[in-house]
C-alpha atoms as a PDB file:
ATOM      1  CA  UNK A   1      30.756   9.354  -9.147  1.00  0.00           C
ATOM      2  CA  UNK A   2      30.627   5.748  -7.498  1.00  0.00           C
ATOM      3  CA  UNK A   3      27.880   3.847  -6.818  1.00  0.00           C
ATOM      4  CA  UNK A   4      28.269   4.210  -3.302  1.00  0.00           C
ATOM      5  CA  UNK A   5      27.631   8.070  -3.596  1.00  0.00           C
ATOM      6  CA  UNK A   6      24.774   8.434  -5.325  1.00  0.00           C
ATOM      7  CA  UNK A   7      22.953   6.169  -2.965  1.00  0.00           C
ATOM      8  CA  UNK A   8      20.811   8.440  -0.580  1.00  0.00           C
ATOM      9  CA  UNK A   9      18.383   5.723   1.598  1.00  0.00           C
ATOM     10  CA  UNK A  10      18.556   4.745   5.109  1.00  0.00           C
ATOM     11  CA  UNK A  11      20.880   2.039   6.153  1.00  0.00           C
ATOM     12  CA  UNK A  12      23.324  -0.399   4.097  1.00  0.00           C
ATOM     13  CA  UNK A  13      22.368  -0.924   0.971  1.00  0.00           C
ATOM     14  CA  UNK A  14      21.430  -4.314   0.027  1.00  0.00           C
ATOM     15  CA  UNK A  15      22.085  -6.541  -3.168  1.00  0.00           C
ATOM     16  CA  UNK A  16      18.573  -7.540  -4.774  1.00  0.00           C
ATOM     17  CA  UNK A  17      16.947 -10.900  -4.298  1.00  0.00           C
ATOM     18  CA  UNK A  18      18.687 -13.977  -5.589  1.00  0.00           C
ATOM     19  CA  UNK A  19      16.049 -16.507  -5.896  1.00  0.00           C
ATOM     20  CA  UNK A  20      15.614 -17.312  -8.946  1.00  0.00           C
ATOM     21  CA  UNK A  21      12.025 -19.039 -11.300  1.00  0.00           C
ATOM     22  CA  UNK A  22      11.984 -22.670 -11.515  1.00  0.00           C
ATOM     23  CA  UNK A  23      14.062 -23.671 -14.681  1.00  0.00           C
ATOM     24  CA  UNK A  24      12.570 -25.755 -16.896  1.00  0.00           C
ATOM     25  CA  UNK A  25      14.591 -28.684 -16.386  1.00  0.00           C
ATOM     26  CA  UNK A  26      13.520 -28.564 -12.427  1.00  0.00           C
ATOM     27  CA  UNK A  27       9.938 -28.677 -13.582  1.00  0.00           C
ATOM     28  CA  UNK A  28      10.347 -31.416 -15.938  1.00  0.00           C
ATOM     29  CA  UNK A  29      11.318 -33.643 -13.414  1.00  0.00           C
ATOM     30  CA  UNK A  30       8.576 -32.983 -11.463  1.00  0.00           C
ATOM     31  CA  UNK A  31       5.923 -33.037 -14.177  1.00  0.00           C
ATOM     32  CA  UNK A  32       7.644 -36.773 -14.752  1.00  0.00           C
ATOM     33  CA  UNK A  33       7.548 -37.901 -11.206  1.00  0.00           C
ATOM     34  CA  UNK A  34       4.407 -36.519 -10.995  1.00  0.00           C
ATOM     35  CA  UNK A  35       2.167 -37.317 -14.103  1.00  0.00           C
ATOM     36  CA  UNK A  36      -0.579 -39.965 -14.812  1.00  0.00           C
ATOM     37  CA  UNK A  37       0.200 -41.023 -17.972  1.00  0.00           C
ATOM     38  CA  UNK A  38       2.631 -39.827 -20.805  1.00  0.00           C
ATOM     39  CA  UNK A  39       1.410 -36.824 -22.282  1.00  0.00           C
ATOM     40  CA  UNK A  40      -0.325 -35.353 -18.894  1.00  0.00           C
ATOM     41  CA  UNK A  41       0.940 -31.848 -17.597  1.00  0.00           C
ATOM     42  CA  UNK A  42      -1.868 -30.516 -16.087  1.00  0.00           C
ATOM     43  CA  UNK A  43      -3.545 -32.917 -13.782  1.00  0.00           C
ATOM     44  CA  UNK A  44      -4.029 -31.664 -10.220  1.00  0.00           C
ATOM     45  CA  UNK A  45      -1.126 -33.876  -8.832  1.00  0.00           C
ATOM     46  CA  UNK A  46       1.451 -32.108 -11.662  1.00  0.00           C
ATOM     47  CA  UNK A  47      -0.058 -28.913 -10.658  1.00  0.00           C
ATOM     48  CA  UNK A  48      -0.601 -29.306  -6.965  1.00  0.00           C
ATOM     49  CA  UNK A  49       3.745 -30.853  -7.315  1.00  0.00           C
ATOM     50  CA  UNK A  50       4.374 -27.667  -9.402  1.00  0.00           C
ATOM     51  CA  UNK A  51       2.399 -25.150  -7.078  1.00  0.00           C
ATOM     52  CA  UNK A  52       4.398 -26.888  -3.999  1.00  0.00           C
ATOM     53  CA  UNK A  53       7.825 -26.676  -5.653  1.00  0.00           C
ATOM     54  CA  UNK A  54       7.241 -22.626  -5.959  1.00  0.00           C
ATOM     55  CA  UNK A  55       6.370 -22.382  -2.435  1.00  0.00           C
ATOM     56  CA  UNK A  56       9.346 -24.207  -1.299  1.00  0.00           C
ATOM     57  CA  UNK A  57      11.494 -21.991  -3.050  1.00  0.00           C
ATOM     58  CA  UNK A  58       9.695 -18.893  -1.931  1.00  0.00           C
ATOM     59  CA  UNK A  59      10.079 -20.206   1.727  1.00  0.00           C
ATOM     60  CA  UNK A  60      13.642 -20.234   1.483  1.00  0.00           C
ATOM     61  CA  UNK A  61      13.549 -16.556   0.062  1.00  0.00           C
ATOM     62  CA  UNK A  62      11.427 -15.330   2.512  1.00  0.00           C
ATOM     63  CA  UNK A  63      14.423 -16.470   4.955  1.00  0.00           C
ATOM     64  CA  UNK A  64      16.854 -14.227   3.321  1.00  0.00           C
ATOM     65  CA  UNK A  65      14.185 -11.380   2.880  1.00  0.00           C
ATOM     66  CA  UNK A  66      12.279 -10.551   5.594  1.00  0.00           C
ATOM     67  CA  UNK A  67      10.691  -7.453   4.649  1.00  0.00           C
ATOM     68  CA  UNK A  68       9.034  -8.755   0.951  1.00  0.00           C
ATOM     69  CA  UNK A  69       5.920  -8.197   2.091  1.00  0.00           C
ATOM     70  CA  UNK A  70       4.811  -7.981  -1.937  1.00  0.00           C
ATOM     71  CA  UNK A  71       6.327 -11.386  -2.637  1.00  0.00           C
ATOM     72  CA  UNK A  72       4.467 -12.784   0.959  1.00  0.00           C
ATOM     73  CA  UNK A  73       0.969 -12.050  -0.812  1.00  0.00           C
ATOM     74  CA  UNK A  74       2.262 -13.859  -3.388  1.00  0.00           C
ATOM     75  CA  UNK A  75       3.510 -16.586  -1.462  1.00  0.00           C
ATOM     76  CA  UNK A  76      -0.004 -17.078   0.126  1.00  0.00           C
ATOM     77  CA  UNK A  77      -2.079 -16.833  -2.783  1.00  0.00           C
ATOM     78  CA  UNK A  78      -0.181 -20.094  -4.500  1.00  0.00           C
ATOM     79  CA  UNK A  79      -0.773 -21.674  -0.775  1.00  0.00           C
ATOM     80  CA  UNK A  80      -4.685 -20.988  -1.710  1.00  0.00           C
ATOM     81  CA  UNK A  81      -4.295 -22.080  -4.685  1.00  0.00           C
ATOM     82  CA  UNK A  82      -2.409 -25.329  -3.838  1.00  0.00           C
ATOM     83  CA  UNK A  83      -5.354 -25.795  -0.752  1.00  0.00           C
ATOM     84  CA  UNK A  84      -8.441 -25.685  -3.242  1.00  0.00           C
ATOM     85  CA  UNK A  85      -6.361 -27.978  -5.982  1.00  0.00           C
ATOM     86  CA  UNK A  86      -6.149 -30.387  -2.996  1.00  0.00           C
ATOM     87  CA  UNK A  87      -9.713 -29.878  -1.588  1.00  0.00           C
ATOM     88  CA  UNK A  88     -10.961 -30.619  -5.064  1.00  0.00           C
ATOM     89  CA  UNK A  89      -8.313 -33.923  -5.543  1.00  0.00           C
ATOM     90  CA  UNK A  90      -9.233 -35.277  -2.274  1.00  0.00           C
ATOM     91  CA  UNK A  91     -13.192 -34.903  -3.349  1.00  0.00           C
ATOM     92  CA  UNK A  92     -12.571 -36.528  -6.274  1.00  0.00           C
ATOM     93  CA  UNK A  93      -9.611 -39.377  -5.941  1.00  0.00           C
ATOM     94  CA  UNK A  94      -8.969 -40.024  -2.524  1.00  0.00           C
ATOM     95  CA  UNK A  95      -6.026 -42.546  -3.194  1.00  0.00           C
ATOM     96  CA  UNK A  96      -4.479 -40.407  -5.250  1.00  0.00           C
ATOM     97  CA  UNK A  97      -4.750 -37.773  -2.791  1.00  0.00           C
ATOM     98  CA  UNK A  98      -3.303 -39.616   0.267  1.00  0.00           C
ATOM     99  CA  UNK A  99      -0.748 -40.755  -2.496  1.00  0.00           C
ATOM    100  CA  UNK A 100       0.188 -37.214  -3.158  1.00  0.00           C
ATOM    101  CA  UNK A 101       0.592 -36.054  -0.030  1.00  0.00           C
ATOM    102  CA  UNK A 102       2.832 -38.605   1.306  1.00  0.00           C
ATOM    103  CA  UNK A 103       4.759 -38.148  -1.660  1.00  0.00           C
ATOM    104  CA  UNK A 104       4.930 -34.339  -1.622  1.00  0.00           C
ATOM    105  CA  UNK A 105       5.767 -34.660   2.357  1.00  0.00           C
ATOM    106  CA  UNK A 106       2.295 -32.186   2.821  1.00  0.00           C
ATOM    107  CA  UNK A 107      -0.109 -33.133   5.977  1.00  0.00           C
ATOM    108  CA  UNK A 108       2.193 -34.425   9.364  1.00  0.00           C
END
């Protein structure tokens, strides 16, 4: 029996999501563009980099997959996350904050 048979739900059926975790290499790179001095990978501007770099990729899911409602709570708990990370940078270093932002392309 094919595939095709044994599938009973309503409509086409769809291939699963093909978004795929940040690889390490892609986080690298933005822990180095990102980092204050050599050994730093958990500053709020690697994190806050980090945090964005998930959301962008979760954006362009969400384009493919409308109905990941799951993955949208997801999606707006790292956007909380990334907010009070930022709230708390600009309260504490407010060059580095307007730094980051213009860097990360956050704030128009």
């Amino acid at each position: 029996m094919s595939d095709s048979q044994l599938w009973k739900g309503k409509g086409p059926r769809r291939a699963h999501s093909t978004a795929m975790p940040t690889s390490t290499a892609a986080k690298t790179t933005t822990i180095a563009a990102n980092r204050r001095h050599e050994h730093d990978t958990g500053s709020p501007q690697v994190q806050i980099a980090l945090l964005t770099q998930r959301i962008n990729t979760l954006q362009a899911h969400f384009k493919t997959n409308r109905k990941d409602h799951a993955g949208r709570r997801g999606l707006l708990l790292l956007v909380g996350q990334r907010n009070r990370l930022l709230r708390y940078l600009a309260r504490v270093d407010r060059t580095g904050y307007t730094d980051l932002i213009k860097k990360l392309g956050l704030r128009k």
